[in-house]
Protein backbone atom coordinates (compact mmCIF):
# COMPACT_ATOMS: atom_id res chain seq x y z
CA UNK A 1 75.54 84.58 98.62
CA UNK A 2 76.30 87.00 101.60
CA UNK A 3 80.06 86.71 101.20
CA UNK A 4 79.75 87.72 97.54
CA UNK A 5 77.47 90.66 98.16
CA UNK A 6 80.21 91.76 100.22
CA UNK A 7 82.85 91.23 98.05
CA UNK A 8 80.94 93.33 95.25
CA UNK A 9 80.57 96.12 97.90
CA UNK A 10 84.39 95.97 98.35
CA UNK A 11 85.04 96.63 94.56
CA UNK A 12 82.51 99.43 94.33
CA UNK A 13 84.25 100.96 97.16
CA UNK A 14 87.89 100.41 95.51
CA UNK A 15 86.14 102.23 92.33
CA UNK A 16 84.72 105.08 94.40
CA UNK A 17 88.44 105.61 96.01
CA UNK A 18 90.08 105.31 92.68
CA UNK A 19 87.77 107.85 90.95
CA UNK A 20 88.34 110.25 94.51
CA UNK A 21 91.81 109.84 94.35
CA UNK A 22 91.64 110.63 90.45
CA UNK A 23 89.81 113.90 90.91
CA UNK A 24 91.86 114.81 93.77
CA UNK A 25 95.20 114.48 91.88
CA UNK A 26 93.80 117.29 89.09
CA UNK A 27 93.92 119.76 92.18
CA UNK A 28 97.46 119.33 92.96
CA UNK A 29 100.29 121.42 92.19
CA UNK A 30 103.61 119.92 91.30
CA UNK A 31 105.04 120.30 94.73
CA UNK A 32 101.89 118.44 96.16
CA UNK A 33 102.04 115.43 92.98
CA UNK A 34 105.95 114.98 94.27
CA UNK A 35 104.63 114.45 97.91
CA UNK A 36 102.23 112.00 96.49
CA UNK A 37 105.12 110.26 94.40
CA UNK A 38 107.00 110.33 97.48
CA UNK A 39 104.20 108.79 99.89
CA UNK A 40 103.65 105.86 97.12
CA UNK A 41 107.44 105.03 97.24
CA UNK A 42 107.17 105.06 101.30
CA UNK A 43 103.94 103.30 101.22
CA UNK A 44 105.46 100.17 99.06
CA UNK A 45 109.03 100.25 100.95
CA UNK A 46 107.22 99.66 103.77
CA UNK A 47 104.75 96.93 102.51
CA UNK A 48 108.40 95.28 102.14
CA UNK A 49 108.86 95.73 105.54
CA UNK A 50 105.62 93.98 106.96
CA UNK A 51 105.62 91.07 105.44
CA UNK A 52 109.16 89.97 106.81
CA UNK A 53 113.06 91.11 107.41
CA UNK A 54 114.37 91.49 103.72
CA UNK A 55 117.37 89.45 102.85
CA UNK A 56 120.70 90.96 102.10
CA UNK A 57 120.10 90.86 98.31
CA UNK A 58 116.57 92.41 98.74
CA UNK A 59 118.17 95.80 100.97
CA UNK A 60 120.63 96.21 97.76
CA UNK A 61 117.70 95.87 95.41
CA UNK A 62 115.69 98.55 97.46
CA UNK A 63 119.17 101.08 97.95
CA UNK A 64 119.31 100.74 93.86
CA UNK A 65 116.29 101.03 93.49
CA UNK A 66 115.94 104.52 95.45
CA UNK A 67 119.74 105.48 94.91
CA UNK A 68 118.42 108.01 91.60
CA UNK A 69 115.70 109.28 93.26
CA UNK A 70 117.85 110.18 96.75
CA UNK A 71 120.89 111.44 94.37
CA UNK A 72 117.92 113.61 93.06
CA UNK A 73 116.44 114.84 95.92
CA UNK A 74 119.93 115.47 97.22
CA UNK A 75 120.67 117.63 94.62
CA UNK A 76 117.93 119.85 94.60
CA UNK A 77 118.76 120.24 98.55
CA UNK A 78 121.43 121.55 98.12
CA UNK A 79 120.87 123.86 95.32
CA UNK A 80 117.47 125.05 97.35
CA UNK A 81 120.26 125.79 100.24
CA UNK A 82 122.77 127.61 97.80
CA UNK A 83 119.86 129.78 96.86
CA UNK A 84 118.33 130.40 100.31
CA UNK A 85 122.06 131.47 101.49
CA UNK A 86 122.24 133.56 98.24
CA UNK A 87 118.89 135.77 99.17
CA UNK A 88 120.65 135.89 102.53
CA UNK A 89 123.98 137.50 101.37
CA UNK A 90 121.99 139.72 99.76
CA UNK A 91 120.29 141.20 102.76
């Protein structure tokens, strides 16, 4: 009976965190959600991680799986750099 008491406690707990995490995320502006998108992605690559080395054919599943995302990000470095030495040129 204890170990069931405990396990509903657990799920209520889950819920409360959802529902935080919920109401937190309508605060955010859309440089903050892209950190959060960002942290999830890091948070399951490394869950990959922990539970063992990953296989040849598991890395090339994880650079695909990333490879938009990185081309992405990559892109928008560079054109954040283009502008920042833009604004300096201009000074």
């Amino acid at each position: 009976m204890q170990q069931k008491h405990k396990q509903q406690i657990r799920k209520l707990e889950m819920v409360k965190i959802k529902e935080f995490i919920n109401q937190e995320l309508e605060n955010l502006n859309e440089e903050q959600l892209r950190q959060i998108v960002d942290f999830i992605a890091f948070i399951k690559f490394r869950a990959r991680f922990l539970i063992g080395t990953p296989s040849e054919s598991q890395m090339a599943a994880l650079y695909s799986e990333f490879a938009d995302e990185d081309q992405r990000l990559a892109e928008e470095g560079v054109d954040e750099y283009a502008e920042i030495l833009r604004k300096e040129d201009l000074q």
